[in-house]
ModelCIF file with pLDDT and N, C-alpha, C, O atoms, coordinates in Angstrom:
data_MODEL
#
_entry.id   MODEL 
#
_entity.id                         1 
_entity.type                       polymer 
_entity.pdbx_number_of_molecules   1 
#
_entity_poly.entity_id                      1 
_entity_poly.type                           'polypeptide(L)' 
_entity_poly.nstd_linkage                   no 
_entity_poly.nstd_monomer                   no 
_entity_poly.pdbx_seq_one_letter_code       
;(UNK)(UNK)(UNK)(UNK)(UNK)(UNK)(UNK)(UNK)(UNK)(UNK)(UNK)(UNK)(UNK)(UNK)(UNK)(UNK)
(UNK)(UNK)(UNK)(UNK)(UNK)(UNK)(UNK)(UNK)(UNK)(UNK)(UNK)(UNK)(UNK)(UNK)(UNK)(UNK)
(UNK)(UNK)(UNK)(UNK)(UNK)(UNK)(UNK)(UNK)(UNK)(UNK)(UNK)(UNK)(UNK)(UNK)(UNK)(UNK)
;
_entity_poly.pdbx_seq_one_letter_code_can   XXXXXXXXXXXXXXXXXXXXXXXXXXXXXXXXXXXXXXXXXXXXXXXX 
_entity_poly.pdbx_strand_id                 A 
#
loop_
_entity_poly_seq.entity_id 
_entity_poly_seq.num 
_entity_poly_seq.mon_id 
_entity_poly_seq.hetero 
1 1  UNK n 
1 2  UNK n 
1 3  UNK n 
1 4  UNK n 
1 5  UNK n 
1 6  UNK n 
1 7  UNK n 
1 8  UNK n 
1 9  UNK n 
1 10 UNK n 
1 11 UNK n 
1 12 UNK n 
1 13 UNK n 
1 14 UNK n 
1 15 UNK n 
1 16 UNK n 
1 17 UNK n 
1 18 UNK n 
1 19 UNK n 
1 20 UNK n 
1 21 UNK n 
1 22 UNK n 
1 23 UNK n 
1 24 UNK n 
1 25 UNK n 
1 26 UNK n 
1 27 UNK n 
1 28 UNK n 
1 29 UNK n 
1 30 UNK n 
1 31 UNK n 
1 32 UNK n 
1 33 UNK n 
1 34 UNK n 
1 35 UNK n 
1 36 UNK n 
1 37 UNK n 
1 38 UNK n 
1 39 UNK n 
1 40 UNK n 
1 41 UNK n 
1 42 UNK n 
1 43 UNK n 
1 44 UNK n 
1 45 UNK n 
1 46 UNK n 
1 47 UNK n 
1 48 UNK n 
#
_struct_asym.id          A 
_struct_asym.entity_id   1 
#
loop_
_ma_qa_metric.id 
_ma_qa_metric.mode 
_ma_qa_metric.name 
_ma_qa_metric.software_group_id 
_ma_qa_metric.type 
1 global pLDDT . pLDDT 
2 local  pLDDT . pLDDT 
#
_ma_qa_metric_global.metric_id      1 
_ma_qa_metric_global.metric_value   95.77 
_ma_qa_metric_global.model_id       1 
_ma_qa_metric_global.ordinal_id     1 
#
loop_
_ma_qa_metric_local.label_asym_id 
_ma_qa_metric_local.label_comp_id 
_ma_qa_metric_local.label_seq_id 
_ma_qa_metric_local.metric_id 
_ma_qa_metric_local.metric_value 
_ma_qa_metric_local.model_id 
_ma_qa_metric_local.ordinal_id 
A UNK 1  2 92.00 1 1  
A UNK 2  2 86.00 1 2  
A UNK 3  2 86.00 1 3  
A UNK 4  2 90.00 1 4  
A UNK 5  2 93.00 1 5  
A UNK 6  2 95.00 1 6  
A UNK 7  2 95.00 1 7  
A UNK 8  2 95.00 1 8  
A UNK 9  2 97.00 1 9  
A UNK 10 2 97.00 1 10 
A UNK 11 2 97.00 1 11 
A UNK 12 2 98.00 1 12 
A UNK 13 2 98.00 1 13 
A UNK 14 2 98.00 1 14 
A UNK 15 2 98.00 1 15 
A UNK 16 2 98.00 1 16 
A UNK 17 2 98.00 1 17 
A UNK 18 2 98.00 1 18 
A UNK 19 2 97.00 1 19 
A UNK 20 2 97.00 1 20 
A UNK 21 2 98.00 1 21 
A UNK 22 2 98.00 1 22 
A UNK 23 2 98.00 1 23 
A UNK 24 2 98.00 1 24 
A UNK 25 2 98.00 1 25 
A UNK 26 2 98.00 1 26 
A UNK 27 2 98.00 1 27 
A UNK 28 2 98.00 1 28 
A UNK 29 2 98.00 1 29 
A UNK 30 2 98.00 1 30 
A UNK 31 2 98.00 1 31 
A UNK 32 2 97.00 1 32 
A UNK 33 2 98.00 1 33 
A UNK 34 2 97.00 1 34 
A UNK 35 2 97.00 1 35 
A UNK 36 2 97.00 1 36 
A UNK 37 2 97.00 1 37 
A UNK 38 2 96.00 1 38 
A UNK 39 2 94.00 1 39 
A UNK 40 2 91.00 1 40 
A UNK 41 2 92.00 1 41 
A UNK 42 2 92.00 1 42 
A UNK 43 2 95.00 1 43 
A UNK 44 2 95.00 1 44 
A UNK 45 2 95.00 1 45 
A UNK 46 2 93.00 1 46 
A UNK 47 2 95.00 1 47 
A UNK 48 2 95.00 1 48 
#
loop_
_atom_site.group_PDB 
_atom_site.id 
_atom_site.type_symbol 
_atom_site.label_atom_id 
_atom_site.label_alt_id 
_atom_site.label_comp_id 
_atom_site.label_asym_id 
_atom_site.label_entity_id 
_atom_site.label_seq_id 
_atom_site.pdbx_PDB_ins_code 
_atom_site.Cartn_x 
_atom_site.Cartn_y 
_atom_site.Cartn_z 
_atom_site.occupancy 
_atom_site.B_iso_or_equiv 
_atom_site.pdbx_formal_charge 
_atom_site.auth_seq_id 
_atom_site.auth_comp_id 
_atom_site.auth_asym_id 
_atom_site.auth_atom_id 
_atom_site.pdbx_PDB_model_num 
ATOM 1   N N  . UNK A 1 1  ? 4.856  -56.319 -50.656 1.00 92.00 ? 1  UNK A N  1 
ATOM 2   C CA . UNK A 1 1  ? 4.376  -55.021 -51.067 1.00 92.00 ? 1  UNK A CA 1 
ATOM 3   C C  . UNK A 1 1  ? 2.964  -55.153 -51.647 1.00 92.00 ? 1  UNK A C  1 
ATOM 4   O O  . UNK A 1 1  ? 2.621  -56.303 -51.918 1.00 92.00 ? 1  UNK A O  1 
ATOM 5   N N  . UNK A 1 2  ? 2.066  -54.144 -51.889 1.00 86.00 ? 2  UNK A N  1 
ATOM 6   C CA . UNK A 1 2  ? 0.700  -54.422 -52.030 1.00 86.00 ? 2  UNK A CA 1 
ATOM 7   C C  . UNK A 1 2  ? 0.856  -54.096 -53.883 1.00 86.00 ? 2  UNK A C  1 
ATOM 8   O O  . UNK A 1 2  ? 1.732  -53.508 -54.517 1.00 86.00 ? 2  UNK A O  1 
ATOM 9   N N  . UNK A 1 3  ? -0.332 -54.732 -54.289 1.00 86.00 ? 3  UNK A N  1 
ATOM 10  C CA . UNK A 1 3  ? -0.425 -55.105 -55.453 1.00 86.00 ? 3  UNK A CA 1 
ATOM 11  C C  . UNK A 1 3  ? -0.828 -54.120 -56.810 1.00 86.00 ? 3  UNK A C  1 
ATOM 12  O O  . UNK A 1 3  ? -1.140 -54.410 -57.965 1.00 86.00 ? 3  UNK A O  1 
ATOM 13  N N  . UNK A 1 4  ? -0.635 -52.597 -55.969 1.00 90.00 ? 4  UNK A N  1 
ATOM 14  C CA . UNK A 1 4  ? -0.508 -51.594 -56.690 1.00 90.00 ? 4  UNK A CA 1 
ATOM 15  C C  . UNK A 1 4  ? 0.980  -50.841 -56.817 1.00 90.00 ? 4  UNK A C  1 
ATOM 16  O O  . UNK A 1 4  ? 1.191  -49.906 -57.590 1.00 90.00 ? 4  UNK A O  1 
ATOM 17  N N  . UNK A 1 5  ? 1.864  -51.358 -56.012 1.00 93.00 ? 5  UNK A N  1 
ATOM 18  C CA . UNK A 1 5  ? 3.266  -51.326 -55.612 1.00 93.00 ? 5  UNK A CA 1 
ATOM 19  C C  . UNK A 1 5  ? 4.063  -52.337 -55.760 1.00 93.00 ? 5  UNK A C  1 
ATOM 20  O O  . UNK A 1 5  ? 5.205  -52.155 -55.338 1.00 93.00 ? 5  UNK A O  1 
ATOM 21  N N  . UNK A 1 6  ? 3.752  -53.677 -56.376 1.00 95.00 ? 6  UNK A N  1 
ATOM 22  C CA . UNK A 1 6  ? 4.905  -54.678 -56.173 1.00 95.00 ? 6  UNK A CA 1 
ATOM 23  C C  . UNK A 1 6  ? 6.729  -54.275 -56.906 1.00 95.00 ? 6  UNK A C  1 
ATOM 24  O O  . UNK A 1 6  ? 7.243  -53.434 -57.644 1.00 95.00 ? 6  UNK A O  1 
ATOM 25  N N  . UNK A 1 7  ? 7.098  -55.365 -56.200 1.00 95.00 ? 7  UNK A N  1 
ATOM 26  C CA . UNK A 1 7  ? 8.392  -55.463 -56.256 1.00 95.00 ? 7  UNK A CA 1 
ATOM 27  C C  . UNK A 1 7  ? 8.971  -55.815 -57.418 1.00 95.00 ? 7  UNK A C  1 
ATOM 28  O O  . UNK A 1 7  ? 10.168 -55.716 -57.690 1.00 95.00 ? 7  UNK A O  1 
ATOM 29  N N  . UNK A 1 8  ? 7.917  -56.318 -58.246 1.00 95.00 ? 8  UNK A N  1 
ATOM 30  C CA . UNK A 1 8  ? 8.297  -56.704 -59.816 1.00 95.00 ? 8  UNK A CA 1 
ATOM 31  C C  . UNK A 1 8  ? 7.959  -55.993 -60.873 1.00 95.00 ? 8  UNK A C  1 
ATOM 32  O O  . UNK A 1 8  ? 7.323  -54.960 -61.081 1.00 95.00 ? 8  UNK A O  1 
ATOM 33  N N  . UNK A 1 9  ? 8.778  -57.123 -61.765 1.00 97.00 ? 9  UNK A N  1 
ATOM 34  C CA . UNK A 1 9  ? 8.249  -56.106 -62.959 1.00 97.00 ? 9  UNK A CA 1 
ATOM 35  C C  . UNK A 1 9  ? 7.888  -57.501 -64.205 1.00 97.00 ? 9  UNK A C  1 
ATOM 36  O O  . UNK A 1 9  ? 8.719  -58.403 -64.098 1.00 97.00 ? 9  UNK A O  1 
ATOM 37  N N  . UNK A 1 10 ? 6.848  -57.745 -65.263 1.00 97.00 ? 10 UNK A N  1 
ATOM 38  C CA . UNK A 1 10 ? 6.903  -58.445 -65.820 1.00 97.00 ? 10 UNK A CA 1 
ATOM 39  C C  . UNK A 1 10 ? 7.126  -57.937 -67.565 1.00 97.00 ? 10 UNK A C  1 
ATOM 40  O O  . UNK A 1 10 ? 7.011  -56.730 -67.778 1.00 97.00 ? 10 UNK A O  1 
ATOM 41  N N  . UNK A 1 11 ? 7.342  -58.575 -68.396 1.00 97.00 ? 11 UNK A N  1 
ATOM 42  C CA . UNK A 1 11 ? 7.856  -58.212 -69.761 1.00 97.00 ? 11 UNK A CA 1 
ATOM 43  C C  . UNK A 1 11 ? 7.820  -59.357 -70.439 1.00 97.00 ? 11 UNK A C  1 
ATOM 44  O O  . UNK A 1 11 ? 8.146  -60.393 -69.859 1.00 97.00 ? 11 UNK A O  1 
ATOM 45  N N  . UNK A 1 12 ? 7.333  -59.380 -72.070 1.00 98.00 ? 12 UNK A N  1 
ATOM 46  C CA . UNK A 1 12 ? 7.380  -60.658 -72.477 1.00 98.00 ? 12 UNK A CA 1 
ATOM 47  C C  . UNK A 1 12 ? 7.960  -60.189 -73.970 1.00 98.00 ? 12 UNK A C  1 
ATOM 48  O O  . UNK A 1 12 ? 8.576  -59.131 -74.098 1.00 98.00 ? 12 UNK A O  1 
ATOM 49  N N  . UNK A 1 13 ? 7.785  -60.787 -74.707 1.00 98.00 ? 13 UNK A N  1 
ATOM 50  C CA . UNK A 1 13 ? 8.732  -60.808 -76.271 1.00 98.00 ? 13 UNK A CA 1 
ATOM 51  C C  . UNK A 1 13 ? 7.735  -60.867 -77.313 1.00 98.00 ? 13 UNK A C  1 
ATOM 52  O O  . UNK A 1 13 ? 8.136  -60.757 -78.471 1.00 98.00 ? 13 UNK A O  1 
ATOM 53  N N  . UNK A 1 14 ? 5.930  -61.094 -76.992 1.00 98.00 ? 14 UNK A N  1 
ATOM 54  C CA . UNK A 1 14 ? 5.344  -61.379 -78.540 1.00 98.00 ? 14 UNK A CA 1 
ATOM 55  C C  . UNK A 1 14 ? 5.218  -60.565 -79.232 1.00 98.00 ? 14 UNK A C  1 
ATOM 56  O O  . UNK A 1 14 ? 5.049  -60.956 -80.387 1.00 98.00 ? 14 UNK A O  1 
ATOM 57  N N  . UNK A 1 15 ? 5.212  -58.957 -79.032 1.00 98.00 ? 15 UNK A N  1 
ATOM 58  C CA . UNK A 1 15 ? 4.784  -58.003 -79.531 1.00 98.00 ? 15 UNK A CA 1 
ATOM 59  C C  . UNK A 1 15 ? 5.850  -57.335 -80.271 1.00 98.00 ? 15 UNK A C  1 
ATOM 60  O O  . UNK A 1 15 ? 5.590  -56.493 -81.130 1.00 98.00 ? 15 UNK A O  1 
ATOM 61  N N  . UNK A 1 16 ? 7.532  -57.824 -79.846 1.00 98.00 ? 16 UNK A N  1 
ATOM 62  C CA . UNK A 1 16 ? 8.469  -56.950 -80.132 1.00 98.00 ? 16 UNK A CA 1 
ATOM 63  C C  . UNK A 1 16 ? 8.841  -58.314 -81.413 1.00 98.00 ? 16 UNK A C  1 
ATOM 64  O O  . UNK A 1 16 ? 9.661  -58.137 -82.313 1.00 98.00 ? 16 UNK A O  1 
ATOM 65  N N  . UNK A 1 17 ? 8.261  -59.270 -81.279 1.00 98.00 ? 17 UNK A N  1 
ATOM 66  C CA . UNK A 1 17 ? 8.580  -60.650 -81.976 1.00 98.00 ? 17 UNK A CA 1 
ATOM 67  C C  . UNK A 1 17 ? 7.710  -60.224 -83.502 1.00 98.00 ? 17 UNK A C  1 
ATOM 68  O O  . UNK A 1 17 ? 8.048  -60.048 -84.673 1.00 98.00 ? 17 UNK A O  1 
ATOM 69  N N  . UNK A 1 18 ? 6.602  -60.185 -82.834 1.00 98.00 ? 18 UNK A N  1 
ATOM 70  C CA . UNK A 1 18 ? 5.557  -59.499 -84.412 1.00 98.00 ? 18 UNK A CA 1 
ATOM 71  C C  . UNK A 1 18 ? 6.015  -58.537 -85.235 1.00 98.00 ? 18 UNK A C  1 
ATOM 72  O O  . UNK A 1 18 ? 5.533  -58.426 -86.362 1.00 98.00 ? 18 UNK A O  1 
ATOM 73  N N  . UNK A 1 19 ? 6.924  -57.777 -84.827 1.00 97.00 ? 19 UNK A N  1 
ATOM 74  C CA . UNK A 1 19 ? 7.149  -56.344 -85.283 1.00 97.00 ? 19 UNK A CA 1 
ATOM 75  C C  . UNK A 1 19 ? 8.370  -56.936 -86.245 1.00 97.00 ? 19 UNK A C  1 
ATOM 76  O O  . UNK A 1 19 ? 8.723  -56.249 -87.204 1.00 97.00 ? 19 UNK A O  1 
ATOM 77  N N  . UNK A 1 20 ? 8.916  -58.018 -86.026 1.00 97.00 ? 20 UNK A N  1 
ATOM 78  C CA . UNK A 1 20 ? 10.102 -58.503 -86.713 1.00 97.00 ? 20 UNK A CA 1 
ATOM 79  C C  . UNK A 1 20 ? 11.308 -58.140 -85.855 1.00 97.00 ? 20 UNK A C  1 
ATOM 80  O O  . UNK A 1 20 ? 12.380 -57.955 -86.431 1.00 97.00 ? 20 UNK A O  1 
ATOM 81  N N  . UNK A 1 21 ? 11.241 -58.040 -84.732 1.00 98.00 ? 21 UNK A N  1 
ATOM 82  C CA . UNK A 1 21 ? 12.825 -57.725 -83.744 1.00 98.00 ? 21 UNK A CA 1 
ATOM 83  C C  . UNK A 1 21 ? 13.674 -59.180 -83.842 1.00 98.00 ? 21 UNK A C  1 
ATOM 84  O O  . UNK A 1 21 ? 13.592 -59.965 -84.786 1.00 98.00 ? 21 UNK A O  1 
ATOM 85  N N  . UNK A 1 22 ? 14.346 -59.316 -82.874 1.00 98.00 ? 22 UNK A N  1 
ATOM 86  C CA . UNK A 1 22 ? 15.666 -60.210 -83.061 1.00 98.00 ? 22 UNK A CA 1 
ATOM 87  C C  . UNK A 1 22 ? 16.551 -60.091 -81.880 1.00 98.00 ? 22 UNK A C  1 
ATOM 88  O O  . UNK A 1 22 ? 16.450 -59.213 -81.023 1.00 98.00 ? 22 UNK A O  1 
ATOM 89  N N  . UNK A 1 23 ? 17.299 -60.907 -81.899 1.00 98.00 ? 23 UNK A N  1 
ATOM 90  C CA . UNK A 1 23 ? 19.059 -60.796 -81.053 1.00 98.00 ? 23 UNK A CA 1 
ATOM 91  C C  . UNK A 1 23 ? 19.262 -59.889 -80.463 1.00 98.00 ? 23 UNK A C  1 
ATOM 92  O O  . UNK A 1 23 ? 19.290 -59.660 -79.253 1.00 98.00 ? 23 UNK A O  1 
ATOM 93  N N  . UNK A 1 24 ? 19.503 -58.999 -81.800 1.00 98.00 ? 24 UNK A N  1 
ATOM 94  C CA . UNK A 1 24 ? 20.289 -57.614 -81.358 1.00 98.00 ? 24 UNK A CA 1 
ATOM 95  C C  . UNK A 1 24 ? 19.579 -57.104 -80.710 1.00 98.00 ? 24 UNK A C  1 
ATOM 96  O O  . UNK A 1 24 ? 19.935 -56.676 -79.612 1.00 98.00 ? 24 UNK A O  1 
ATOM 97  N N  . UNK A 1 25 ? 18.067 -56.944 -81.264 1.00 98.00 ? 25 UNK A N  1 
ATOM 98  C CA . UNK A 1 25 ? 17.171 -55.869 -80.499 1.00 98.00 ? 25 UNK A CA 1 
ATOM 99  C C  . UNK A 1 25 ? 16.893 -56.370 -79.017 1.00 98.00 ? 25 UNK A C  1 
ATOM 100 O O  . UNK A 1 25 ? 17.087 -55.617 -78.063 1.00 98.00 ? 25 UNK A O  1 
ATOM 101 N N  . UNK A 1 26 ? 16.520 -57.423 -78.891 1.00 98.00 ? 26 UNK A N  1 
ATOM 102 C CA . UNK A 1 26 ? 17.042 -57.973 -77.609 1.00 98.00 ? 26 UNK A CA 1 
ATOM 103 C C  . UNK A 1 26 ? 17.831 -57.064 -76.291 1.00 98.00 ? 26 UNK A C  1 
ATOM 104 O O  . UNK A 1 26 ? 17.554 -56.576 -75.195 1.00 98.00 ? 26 UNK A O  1 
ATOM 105 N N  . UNK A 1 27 ? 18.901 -57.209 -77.161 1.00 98.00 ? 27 UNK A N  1 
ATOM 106 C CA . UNK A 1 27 ? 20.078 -56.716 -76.499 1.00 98.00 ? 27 UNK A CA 1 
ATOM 107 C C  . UNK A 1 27 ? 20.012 -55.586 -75.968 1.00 98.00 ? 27 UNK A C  1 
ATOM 108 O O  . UNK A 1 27 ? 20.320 -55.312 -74.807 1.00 98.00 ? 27 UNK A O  1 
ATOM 109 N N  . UNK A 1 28 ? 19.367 -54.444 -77.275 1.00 98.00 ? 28 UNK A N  1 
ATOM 110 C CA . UNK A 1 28 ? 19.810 -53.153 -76.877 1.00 98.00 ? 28 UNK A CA 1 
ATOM 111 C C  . UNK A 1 28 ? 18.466 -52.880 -75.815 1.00 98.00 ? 28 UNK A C  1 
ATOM 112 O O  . UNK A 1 28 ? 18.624 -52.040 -74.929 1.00 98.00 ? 28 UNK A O  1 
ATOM 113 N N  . UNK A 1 29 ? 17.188 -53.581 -75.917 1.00 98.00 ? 29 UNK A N  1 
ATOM 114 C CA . UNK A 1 29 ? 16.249 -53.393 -75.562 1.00 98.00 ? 29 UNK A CA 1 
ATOM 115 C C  . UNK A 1 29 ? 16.446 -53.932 -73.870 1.00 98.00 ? 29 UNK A C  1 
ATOM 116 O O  . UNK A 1 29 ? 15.516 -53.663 -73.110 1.00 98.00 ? 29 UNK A O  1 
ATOM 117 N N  . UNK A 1 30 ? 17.526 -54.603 -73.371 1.00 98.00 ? 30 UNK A N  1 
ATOM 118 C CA . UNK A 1 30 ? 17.910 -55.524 -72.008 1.00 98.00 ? 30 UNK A CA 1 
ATOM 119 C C  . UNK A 1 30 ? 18.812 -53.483 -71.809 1.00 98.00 ? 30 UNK A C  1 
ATOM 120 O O  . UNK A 1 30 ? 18.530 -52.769 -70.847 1.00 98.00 ? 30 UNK A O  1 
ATOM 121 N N  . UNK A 1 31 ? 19.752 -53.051 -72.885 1.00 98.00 ? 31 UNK A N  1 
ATOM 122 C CA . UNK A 1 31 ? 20.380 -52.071 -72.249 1.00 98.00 ? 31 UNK A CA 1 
ATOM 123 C C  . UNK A 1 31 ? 19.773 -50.953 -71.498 1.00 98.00 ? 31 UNK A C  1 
ATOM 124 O O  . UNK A 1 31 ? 20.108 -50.326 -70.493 1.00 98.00 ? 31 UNK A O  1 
ATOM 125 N N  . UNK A 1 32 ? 18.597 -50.899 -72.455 1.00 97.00 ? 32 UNK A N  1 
ATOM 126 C CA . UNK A 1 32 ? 18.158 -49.836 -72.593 1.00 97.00 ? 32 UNK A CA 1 
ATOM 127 C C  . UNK A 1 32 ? 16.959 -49.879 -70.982 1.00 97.00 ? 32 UNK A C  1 
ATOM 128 O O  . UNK A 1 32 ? 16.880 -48.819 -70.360 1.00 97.00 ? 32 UNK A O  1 
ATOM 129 N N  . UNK A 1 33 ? 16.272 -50.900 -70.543 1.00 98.00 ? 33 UNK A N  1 
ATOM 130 C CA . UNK A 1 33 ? 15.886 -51.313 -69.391 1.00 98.00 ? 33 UNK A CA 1 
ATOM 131 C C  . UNK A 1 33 ? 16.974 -51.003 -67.937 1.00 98.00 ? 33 UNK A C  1 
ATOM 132 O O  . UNK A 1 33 ? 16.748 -50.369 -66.906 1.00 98.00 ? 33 UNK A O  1 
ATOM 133 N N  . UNK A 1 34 ? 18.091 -51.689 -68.358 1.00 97.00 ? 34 UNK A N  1 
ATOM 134 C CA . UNK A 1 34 ? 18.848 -51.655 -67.246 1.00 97.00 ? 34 UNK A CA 1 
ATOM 135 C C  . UNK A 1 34 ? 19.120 -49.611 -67.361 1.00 97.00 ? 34 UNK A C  1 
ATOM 136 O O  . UNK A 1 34 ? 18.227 -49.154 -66.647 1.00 97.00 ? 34 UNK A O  1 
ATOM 137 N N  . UNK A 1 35 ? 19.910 -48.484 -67.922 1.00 97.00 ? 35 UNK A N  1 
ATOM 138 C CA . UNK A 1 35 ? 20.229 -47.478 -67.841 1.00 97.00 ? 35 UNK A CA 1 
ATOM 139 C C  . UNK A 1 35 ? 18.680 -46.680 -66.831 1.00 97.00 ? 35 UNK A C  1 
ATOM 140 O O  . UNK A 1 35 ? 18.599 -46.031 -65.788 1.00 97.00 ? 35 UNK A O  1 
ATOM 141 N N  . UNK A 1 36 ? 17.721 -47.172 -67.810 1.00 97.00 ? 36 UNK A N  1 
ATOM 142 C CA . UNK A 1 36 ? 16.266 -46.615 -67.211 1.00 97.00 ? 36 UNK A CA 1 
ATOM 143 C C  . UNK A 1 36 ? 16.087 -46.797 -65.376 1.00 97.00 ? 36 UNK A C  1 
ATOM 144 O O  . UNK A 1 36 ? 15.674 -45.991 -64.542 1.00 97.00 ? 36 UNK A O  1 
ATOM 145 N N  . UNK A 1 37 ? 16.553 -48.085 -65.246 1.00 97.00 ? 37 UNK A N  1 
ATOM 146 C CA . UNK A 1 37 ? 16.409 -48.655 -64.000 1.00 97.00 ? 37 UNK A CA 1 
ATOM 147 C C  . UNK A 1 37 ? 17.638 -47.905 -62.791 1.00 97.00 ? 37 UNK A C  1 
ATOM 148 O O  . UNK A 1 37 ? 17.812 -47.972 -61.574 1.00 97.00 ? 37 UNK A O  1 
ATOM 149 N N  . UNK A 1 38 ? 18.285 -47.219 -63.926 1.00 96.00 ? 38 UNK A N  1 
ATOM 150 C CA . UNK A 1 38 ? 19.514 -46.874 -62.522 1.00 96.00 ? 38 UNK A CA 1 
ATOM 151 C C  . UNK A 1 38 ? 19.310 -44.744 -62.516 1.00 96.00 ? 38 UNK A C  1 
ATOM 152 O O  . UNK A 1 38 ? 19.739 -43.843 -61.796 1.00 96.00 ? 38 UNK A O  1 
ATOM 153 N N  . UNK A 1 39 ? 18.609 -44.806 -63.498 1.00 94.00 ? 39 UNK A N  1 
ATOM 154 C CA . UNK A 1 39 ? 18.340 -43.158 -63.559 1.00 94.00 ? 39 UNK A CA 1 
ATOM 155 C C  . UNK A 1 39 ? 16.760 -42.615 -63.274 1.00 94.00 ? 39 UNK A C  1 
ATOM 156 O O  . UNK A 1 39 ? 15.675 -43.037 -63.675 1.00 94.00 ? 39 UNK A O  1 
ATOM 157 N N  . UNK A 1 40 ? 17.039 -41.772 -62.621 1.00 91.00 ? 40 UNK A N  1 
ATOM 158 C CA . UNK A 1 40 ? 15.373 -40.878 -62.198 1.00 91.00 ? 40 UNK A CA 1 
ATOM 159 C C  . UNK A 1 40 ? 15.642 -39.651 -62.735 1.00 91.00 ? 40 UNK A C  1 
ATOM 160 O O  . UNK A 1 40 ? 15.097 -38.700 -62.174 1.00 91.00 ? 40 UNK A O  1 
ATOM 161 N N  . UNK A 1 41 ? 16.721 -39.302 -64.188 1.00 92.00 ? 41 UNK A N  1 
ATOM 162 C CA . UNK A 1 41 ? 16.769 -38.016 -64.228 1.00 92.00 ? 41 UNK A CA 1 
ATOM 163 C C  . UNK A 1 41 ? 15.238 -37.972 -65.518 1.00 92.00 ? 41 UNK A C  1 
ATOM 164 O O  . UNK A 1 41 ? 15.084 -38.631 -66.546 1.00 92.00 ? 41 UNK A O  1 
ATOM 165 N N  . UNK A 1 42 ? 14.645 -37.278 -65.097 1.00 92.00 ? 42 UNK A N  1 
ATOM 166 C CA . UNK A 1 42 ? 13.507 -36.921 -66.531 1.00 92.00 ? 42 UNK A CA 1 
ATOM 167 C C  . UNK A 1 42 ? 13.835 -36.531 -67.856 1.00 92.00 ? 42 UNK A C  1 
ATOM 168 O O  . UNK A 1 42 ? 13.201 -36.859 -68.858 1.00 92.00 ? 42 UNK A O  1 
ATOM 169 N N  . UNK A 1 43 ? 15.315 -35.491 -67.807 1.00 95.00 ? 43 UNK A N  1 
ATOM 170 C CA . UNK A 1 43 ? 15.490 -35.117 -69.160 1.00 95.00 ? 43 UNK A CA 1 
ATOM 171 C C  . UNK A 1 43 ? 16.318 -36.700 -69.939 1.00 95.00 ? 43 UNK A C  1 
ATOM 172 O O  . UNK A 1 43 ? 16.187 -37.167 -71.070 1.00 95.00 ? 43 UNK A O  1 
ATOM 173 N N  . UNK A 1 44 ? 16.883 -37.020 -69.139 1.00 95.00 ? 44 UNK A N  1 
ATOM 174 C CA . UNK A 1 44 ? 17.344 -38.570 -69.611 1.00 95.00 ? 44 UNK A CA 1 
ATOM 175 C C  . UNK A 1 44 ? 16.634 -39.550 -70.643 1.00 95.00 ? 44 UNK A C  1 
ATOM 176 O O  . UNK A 1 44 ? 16.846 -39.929 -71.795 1.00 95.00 ? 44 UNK A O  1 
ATOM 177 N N  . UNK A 1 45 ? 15.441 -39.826 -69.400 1.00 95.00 ? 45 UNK A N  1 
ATOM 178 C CA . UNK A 1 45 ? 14.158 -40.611 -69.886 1.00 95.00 ? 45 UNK A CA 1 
ATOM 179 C C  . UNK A 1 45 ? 13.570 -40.058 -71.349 1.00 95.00 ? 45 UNK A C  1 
ATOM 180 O O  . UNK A 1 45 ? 13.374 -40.911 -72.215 1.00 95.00 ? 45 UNK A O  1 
ATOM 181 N N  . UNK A 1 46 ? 13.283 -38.658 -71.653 1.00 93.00 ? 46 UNK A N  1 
ATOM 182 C CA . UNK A 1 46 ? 13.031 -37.920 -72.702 1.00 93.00 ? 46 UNK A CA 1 
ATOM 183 C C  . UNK A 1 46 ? 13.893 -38.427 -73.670 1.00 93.00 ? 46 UNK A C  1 
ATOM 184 O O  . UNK A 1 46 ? 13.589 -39.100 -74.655 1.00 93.00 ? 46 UNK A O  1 
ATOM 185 N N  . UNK A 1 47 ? 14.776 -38.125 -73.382 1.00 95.00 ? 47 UNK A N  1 
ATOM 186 C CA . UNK A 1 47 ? 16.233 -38.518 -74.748 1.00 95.00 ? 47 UNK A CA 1 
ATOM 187 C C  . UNK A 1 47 ? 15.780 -39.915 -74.665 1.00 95.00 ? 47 UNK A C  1 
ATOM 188 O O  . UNK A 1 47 ? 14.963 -40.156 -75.553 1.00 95.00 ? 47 UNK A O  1 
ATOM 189 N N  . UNK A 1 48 ? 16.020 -40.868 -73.938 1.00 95.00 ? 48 UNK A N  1 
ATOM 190 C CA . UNK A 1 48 ? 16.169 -41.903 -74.339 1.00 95.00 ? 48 UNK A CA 1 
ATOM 191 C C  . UNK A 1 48 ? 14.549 -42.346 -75.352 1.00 95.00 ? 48 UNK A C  1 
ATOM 192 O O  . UNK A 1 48 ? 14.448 -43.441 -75.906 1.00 95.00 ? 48 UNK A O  1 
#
């Protein structure tokens, strides 16, 4: 796919690390990625 479209996605941890996150946040922050990834509803995205 061209490089305004790729197939990936990248994400890293220093910024959520600075803020003082953790484990848990981790966690909910992996949930909260995956729900995003399976929904295109907009009012969803809003709430969340």
């Amino acid at each position: 796919r061209g490089p305004m479209d790729p197939s990936g996605l990248r994400l890293g941890t220093p910024a959520v690390t600075t803020r003082g996150m953790g484990p848990d946040e981790m966690q909910a922050i992996a949930r909260i990625i995956g729900e995003v990834a399976r929904t295109e509803d907009q009012q969803r995205l809003g709430e969340m």
